[in-house]
N, C-alpha and C. Protein backbone atom coordinates (compact mmCIF):
# COMPACT_ATOMS: atom_id res chain seq x y z
N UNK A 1 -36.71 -35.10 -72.36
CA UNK A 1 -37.90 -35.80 -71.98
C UNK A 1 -37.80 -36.34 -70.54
N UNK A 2 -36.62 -36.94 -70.33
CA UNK A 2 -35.94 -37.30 -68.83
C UNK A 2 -36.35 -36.16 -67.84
N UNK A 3 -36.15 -35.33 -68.50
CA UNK A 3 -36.18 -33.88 -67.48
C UNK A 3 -37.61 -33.73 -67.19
N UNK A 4 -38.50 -33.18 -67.98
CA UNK A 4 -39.60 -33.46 -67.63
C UNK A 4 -40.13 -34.19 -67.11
N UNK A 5 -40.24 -35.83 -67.51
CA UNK A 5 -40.73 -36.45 -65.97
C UNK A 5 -39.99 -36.43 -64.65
N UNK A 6 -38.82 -35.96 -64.60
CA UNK A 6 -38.33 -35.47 -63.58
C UNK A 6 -39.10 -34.46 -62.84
N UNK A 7 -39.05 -33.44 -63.52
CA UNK A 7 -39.50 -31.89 -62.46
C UNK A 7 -41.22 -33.12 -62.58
N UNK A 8 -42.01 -33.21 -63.73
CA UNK A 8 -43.10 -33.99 -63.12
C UNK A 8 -43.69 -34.28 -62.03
N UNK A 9 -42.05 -35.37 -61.50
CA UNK A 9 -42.34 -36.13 -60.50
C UNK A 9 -42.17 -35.38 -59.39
N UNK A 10 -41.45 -34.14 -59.48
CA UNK A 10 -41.32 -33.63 -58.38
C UNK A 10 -42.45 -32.77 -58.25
N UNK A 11 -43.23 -32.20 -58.99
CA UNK A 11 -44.12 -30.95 -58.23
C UNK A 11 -45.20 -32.58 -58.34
N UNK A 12 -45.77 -33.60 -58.38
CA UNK A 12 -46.43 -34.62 -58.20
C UNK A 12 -45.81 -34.86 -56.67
N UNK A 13 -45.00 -34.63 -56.17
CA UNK A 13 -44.59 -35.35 -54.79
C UNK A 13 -44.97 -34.22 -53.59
N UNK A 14 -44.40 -32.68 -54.31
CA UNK A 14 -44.97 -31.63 -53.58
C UNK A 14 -45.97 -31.42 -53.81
N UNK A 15 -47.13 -31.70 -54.61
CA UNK A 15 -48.40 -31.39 -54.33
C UNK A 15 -48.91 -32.39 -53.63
N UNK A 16 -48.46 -33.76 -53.62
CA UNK A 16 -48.38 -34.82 -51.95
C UNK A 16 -48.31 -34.32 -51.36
N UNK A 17 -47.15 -33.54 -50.67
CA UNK A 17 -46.53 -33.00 -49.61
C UNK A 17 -47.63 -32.48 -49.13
N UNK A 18 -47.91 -31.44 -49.52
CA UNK A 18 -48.65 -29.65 -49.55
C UNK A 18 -49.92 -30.57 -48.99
N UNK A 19 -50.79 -31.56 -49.64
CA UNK A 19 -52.05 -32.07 -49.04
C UNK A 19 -51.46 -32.90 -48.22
N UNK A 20 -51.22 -33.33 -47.99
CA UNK A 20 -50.63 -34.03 -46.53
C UNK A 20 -50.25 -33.47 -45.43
N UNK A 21 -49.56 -32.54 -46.05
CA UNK A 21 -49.43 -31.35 -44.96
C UNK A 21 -50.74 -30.90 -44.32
N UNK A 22 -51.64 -30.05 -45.22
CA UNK A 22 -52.52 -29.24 -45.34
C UNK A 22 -53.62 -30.64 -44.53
N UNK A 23 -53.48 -31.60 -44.61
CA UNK A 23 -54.44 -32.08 -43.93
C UNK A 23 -54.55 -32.52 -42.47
N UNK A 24 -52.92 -33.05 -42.50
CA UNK A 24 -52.33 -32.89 -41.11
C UNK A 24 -52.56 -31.87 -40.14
N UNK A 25 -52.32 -30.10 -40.74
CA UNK A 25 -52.53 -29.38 -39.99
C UNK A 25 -54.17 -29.25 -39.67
N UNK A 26 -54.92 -29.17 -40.87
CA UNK A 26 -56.58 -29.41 -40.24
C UNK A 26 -56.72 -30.41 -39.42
N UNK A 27 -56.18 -31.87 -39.06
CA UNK A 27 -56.20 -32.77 -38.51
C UNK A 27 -56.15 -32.41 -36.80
N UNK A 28 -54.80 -31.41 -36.80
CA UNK A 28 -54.54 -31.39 -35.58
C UNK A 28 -55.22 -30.19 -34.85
N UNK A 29 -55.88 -29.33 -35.95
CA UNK A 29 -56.49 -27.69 -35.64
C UNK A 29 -57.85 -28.81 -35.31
N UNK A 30 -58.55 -29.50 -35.78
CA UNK A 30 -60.09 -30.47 -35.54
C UNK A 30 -59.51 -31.15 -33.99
N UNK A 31 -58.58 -31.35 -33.75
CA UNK A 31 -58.30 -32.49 -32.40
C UNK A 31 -58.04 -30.94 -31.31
N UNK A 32 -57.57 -29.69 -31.38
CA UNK A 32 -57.61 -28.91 -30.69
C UNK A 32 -58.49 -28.55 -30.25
N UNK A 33 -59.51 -28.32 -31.20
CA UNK A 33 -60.83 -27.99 -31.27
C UNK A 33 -61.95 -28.46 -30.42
N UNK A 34 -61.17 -30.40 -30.59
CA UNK A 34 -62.30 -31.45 -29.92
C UNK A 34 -61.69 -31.14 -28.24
N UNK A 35 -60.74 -31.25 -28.12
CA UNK A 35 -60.38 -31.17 -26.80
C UNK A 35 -60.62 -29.71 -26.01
N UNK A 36 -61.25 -28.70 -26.54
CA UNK A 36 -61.50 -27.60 -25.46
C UNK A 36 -62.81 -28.05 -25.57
N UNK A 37 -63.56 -28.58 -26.41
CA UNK A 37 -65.02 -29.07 -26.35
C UNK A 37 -64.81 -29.96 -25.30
N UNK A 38 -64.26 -31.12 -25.19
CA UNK A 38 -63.83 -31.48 -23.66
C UNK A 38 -64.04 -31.21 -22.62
N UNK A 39 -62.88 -30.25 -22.82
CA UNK A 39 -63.34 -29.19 -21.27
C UNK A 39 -64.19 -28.53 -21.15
N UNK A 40 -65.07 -28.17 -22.08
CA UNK A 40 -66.41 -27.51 -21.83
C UNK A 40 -67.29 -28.55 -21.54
N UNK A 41 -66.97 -29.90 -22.04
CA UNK A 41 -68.17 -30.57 -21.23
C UNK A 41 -67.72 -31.19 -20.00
N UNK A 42 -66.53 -30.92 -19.49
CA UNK A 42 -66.81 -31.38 -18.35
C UNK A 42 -66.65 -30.27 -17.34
N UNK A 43 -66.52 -29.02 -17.18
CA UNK A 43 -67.08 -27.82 -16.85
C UNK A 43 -67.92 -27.80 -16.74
N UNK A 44 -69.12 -28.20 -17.54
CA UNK A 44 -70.64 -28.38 -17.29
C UNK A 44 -70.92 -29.35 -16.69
N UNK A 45 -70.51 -30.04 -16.57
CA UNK A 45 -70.39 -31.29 -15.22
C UNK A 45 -70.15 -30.99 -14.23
N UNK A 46 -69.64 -30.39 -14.22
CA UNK A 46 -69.00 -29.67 -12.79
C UNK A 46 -70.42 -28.44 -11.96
N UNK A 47 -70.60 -27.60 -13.38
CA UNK A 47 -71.83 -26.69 -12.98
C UNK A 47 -72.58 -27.50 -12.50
N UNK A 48 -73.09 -28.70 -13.63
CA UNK A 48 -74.42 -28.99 -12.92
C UNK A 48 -74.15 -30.12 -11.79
N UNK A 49 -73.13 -31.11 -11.81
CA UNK A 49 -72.96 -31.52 -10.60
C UNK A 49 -73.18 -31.40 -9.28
N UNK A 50 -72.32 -30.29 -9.32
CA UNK A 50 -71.91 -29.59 -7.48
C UNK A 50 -73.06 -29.09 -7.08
N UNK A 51 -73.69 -28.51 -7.66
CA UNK A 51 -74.66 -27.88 -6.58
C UNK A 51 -76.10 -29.00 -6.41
N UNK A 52 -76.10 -30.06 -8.00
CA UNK A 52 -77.51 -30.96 -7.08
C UNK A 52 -76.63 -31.80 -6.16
N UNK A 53 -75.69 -32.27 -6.20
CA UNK A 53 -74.88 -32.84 -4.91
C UNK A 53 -75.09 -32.23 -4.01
N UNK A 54 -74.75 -31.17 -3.57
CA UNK A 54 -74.56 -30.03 -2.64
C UNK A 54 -75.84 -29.98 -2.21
N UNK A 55 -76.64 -29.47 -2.97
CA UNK A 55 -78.34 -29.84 -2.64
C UNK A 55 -78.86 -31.28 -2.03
N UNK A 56 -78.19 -31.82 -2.92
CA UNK A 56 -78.70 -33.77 -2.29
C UNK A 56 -78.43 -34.02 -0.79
N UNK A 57 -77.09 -33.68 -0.53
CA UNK A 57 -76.54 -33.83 0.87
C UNK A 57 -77.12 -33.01 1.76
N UNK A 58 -77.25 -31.71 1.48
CA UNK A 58 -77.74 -30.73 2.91
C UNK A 58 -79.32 -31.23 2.84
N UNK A 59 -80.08 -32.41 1.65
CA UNK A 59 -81.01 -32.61 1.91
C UNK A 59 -81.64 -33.31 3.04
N UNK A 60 -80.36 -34.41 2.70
CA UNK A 60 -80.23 -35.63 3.39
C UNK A 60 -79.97 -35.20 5.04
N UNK A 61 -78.39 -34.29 5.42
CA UNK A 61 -78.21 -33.77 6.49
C UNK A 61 -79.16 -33.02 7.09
N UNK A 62 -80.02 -31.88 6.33
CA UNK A 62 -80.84 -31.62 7.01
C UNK A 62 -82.12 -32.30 7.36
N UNK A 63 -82.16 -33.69 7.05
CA UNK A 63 -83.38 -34.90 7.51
C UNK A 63 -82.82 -35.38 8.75
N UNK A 64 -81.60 -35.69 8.48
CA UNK A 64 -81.44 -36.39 9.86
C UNK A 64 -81.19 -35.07 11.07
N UNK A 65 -80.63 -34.16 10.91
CA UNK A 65 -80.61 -33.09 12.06
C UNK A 65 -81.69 -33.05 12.32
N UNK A 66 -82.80 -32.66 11.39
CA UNK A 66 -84.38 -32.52 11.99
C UNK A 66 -84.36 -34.13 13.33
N UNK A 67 -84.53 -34.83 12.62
CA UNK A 67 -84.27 -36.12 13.65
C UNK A 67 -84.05 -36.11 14.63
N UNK A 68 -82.54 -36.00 14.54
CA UNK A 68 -82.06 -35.43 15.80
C UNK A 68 -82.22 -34.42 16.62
N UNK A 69 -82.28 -33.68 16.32
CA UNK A 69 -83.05 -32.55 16.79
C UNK A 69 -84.59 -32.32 17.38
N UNK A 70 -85.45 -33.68 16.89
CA UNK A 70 -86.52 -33.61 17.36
C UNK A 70 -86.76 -34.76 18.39
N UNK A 71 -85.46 -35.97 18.24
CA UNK A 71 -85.17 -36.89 19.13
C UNK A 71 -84.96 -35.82 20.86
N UNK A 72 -84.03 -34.96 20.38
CA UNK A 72 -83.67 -33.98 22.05
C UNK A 72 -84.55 -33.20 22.14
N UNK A 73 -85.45 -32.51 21.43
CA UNK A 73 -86.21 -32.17 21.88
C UNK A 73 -87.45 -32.87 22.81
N UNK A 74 -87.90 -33.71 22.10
CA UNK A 74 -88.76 -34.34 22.48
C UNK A 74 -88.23 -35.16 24.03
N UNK A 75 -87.21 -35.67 24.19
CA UNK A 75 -86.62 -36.08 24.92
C UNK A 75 -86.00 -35.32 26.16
N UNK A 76 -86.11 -33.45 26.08
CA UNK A 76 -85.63 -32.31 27.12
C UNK A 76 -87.41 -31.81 27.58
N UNK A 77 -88.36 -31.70 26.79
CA UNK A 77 -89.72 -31.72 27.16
C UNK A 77 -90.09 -32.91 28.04
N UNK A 78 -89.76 -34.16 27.58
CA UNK A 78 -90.18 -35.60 28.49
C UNK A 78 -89.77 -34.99 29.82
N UNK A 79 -88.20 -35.27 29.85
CA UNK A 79 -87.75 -34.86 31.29
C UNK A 79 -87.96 -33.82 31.80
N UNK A 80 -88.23 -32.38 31.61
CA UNK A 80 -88.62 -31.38 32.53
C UNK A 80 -90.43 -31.80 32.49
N UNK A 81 -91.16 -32.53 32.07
CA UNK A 81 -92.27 -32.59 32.70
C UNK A 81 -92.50 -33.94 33.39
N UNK A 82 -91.54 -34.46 34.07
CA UNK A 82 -91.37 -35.37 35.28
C UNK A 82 -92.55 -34.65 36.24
N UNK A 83 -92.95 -33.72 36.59
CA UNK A 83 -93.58 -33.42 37.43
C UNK A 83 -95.12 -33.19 36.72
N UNK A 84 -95.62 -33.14 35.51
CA UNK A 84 -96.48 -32.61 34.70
C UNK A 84 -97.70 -33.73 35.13
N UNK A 85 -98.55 -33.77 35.12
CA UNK A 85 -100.06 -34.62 34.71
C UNK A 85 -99.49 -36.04 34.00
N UNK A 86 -100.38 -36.80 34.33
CA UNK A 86 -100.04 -38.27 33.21
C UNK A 86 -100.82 -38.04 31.99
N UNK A 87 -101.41 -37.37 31.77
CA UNK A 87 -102.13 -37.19 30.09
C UNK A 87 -100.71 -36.00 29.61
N UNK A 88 -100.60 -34.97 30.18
CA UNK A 88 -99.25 -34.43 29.42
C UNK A 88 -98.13 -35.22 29.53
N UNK A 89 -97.73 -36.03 30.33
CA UNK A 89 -96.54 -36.54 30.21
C UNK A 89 -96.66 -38.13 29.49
N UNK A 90 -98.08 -38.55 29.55
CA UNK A 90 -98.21 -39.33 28.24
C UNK A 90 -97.86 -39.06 27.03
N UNK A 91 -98.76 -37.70 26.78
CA UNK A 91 -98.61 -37.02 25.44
C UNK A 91 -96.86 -36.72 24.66
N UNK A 92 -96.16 -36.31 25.99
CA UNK A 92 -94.59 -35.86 25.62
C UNK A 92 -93.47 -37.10 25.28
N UNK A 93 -94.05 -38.64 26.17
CA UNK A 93 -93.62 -39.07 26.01
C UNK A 93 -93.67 -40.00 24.85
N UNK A 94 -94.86 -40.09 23.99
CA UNK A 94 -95.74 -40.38 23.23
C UNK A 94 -94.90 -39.74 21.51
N UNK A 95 -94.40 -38.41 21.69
CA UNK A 95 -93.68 -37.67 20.78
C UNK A 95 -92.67 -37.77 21.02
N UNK A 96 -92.09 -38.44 22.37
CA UNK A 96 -90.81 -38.96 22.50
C UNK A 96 -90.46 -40.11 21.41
N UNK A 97 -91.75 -40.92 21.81
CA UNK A 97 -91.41 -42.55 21.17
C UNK A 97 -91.56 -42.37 19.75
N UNK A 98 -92.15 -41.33 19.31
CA UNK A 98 -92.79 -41.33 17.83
C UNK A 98 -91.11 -40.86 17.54
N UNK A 99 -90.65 -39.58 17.96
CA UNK A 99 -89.39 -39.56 17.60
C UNK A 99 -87.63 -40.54 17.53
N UNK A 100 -88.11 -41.27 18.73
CA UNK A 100 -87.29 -42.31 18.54
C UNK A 100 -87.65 -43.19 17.45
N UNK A 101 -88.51 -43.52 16.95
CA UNK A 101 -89.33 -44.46 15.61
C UNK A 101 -88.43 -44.15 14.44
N UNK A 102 -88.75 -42.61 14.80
CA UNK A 102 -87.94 -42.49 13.32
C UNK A 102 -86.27 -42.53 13.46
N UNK A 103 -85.80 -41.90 14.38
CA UNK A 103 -84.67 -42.31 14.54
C UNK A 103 -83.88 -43.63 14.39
N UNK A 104 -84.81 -44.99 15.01
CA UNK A 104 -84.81 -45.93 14.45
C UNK A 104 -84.97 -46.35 13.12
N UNK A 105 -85.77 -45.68 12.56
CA UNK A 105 -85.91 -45.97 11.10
C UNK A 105 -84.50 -45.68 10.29
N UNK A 106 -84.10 -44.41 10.71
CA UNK A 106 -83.01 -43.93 10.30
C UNK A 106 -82.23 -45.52 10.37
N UNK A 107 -81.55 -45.37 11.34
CA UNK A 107 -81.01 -46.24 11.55
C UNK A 107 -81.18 -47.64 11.07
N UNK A 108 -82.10 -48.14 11.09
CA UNK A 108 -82.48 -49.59 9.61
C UNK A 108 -82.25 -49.01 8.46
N UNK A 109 -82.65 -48.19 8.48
CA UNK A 109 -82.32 -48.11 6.55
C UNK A 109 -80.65 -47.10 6.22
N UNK A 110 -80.32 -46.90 7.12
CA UNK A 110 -79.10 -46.47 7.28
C UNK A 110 -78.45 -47.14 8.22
N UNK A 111 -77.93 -48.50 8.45
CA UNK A 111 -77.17 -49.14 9.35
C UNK A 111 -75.72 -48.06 10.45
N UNK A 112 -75.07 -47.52 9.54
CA UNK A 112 -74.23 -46.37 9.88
C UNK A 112 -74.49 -45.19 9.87
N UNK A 113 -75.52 -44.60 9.61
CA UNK A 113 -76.11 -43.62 9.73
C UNK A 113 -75.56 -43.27 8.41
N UNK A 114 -75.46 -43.71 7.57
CA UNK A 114 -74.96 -43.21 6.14
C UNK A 114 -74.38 -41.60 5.43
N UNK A 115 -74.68 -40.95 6.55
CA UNK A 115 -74.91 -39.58 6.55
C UNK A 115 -73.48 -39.03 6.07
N UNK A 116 -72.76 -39.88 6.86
CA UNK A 116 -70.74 -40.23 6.66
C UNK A 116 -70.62 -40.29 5.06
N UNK A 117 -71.13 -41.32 4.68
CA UNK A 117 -71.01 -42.02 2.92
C UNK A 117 -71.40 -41.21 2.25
N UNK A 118 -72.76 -40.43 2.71
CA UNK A 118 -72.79 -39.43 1.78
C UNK A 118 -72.29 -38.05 1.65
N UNK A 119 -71.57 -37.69 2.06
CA UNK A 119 -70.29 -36.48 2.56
C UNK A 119 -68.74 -37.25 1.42
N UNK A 120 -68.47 -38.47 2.18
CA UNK A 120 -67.43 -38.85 1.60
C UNK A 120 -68.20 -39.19 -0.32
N UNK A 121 -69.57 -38.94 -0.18
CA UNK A 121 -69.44 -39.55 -1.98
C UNK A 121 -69.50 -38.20 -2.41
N UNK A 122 -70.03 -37.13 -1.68
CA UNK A 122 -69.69 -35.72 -2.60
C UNK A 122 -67.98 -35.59 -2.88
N UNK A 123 -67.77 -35.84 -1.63
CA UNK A 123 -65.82 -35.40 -2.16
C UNK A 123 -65.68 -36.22 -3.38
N UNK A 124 -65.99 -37.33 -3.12
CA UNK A 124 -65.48 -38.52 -4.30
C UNK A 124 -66.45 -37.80 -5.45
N UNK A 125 -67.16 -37.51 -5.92
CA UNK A 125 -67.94 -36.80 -6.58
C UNK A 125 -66.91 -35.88 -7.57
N UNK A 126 -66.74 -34.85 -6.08
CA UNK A 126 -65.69 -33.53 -6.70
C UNK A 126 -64.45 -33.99 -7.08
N UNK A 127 -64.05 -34.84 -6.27
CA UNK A 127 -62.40 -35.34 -7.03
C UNK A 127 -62.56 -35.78 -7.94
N UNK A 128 -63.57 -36.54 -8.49
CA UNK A 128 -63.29 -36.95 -9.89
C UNK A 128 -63.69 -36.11 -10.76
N UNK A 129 -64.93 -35.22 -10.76
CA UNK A 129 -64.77 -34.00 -11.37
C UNK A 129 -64.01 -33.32 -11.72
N UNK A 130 -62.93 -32.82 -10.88
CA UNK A 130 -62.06 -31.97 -11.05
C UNK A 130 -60.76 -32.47 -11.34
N UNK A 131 -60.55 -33.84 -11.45
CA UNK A 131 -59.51 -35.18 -11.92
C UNK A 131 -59.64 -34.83 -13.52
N UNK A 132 -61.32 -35.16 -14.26
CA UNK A 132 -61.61 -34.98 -15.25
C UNK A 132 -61.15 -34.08 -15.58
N UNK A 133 -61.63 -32.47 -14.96
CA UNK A 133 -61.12 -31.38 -15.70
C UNK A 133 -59.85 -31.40 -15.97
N UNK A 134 -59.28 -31.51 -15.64
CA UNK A 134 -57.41 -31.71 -14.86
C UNK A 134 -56.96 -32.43 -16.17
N UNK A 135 -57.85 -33.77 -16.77
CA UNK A 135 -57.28 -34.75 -17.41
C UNK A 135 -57.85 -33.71 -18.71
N UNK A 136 -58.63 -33.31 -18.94
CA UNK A 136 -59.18 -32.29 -20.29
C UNK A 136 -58.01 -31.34 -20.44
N UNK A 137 -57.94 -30.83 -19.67
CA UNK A 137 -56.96 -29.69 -19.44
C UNK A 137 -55.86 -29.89 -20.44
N UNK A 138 -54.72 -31.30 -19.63
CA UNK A 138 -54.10 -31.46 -20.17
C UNK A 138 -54.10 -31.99 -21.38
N UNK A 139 -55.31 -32.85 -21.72
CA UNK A 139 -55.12 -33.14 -23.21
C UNK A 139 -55.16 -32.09 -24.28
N UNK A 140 -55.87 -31.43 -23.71
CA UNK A 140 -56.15 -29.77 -24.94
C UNK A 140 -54.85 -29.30 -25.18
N UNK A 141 -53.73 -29.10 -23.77
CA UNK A 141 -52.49 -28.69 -23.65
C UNK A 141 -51.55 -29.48 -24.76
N UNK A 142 -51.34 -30.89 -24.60
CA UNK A 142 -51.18 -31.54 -24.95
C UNK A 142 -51.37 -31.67 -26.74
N UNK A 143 -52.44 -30.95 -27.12
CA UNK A 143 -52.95 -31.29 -28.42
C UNK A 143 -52.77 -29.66 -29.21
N UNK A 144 -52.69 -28.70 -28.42
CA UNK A 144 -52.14 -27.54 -28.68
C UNK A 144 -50.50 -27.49 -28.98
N UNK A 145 -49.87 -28.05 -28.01
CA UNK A 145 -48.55 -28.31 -28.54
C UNK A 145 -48.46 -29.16 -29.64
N UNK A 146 -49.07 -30.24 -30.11
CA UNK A 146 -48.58 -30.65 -31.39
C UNK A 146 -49.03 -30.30 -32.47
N UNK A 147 -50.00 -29.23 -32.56
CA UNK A 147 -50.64 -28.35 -33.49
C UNK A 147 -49.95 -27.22 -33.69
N UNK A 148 -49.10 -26.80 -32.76
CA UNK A 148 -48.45 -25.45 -32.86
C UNK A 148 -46.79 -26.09 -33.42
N UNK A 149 -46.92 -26.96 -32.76
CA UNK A 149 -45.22 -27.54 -33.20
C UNK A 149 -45.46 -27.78 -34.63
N UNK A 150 -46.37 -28.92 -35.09
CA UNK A 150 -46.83 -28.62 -36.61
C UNK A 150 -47.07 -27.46 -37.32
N UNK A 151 -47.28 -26.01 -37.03
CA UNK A 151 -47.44 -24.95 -37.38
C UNK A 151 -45.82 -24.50 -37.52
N UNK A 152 -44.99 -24.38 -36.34
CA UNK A 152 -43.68 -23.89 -36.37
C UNK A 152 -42.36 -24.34 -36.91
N UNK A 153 -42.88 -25.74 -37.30
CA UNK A 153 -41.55 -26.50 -37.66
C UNK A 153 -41.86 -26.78 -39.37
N UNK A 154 -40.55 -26.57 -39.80
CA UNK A 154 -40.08 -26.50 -41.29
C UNK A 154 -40.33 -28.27 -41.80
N UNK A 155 -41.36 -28.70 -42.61
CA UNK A 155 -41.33 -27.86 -43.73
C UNK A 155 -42.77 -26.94 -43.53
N UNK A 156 -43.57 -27.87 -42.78
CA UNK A 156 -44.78 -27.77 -42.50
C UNK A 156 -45.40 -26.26 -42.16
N UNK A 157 -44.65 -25.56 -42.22
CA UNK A 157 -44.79 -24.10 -41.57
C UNK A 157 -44.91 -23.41 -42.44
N UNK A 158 -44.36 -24.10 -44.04
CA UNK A 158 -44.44 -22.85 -44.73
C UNK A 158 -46.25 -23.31 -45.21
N UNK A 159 -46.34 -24.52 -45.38
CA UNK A 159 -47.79 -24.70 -45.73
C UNK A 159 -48.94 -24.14 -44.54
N UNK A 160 -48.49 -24.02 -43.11
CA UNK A 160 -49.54 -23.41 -42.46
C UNK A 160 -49.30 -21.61 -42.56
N UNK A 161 -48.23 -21.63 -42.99
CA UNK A 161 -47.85 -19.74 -43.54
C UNK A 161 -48.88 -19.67 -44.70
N UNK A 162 -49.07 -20.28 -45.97
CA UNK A 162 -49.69 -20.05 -47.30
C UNK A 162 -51.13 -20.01 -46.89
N UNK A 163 -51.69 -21.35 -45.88
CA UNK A 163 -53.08 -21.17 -45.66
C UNK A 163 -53.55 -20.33 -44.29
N UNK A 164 -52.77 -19.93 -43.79
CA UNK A 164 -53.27 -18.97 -42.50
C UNK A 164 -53.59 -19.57 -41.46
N UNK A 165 -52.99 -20.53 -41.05
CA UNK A 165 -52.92 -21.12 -39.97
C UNK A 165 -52.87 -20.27 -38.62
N UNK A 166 -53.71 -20.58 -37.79
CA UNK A 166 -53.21 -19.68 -36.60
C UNK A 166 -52.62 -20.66 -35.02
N UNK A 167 -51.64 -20.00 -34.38
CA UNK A 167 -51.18 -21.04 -33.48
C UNK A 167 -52.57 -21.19 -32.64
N UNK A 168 -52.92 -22.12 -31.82
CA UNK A 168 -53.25 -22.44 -30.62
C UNK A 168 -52.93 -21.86 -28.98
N UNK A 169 -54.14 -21.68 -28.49
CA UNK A 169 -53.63 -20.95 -27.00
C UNK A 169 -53.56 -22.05 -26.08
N UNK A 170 -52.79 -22.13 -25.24
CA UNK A 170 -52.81 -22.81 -24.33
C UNK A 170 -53.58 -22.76 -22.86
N UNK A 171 -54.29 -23.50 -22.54
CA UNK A 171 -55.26 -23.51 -21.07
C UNK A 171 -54.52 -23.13 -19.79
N UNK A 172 -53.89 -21.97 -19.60
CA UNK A 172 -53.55 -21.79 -18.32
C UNK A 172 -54.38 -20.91 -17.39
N UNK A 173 -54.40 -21.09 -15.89
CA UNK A 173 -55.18 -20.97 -15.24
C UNK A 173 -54.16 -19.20 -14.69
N UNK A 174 -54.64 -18.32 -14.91
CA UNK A 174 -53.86 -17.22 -14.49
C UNK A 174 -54.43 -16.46 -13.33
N UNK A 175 -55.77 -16.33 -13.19
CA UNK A 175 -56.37 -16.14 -11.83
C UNK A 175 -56.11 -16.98 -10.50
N UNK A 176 -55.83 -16.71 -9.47
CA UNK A 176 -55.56 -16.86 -8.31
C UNK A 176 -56.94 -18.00 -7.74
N UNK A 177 -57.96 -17.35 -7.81
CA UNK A 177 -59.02 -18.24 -7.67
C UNK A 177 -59.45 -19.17 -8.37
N UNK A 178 -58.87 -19.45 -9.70
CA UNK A 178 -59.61 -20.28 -10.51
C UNK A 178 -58.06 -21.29 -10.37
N UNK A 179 -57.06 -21.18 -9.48
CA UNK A 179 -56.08 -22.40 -8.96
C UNK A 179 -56.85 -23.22 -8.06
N UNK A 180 -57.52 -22.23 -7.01
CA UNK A 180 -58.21 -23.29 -5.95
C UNK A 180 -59.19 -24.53 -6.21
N UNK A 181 -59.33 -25.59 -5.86
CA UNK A 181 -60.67 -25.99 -5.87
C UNK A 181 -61.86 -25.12 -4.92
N UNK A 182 -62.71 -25.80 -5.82
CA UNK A 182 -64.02 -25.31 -4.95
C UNK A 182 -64.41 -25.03 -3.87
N UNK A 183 -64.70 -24.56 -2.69
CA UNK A 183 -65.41 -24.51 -1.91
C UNK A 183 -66.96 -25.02 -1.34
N UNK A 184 -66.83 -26.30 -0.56
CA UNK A 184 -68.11 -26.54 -0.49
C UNK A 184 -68.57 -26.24 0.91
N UNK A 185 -69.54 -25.58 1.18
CA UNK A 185 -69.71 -25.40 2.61
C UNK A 185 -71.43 -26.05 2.70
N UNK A 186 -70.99 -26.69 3.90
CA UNK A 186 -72.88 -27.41 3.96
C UNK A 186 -73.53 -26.43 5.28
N UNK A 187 -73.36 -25.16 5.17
CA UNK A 187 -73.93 -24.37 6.39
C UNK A 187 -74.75 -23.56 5.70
């Protein structure tokens, strides 16, 4: 009778085991799972990020170049019509001042010409973007190894052998181009 609740207690401890096991390994196959979802969402951060950034800035840069650009203009017309009529050289100088206005404006509502801040907030933008990815990366890495180590190591291995466990791949970057960061060009 001894004997029997003996073996009892024992296939009662291995059928513990076996679900404990068995849940552990779903545990860590669900946390593998969550972490390439991770990196897919912050990949898509990245898609949609960079380019309305990228867009935002050459918006911005190309406002103030117009500016500028219409500051010297207006300002290379003034001076070669030094010799012109006073109604044309009213008129030039007139689109002179209108262009300095805004240039001024610029300048109030951009004390530093902000144009700087917003260049340095795309980088800051992309570095943390690609910080994020970096930090996804490794957690997936990270969460793949203790899912696969749980897969390979005894006892636990024979329970991910019975239910078909499959190892985990790891996130490495094997293309040459997909080492680099991005490329942003504002031309």
């Amino acid at each position: 009778m001894i004997a029997l609740w003996i073996v009892l207690g024992i296939v009662v401890i291995l059928i513990f085991f076996i679900i404990g096991a068995y849940n552990g390994l779903v545990g860590f196959r669900n946390q593998v799972k969550n972490a390439w979802a991770q990196i897919d969402v912050q990949l898509k951060r990245r898609y949609d990020l960079i380019p309305n950034l990228v867009e935002t800035v050459k918006g911005y840069a190309k406002h103030e170049r117009e500016t500028f650009e219409m500051v010297t203009k207006a300002r290379n017309l003034a001076q070669q019509a030094s010799s012109a009529g006073a109604a044309e050289r009213g008129k030039l100088e007139g689109e002179l001042g209108m262009a300095l206005g805004r240039l001024l404006a610029v300048a109030e509502a951009y004390p530093e010409l902000k144009a700087n801040q917003n260049f340095l907030a795309l980088q800051e933008e992309l570095t943390s973007t690609e910080n994020k990815i970096s930090f996804s990366r490794q957690y997936y890495n990270d969460s793949v190894l203790k899912y696969n180590n749980k897969i390979q190591m005894f006892p636990s291995n024979v329970i991910a052998g019975m239910f078909s466990f499959k190892l985990g791949e790891f996130f490495e970057v094997t293309i040459t181009v997909e080492k680099e960061a991005p490329k942003v060009s504002f031309t």
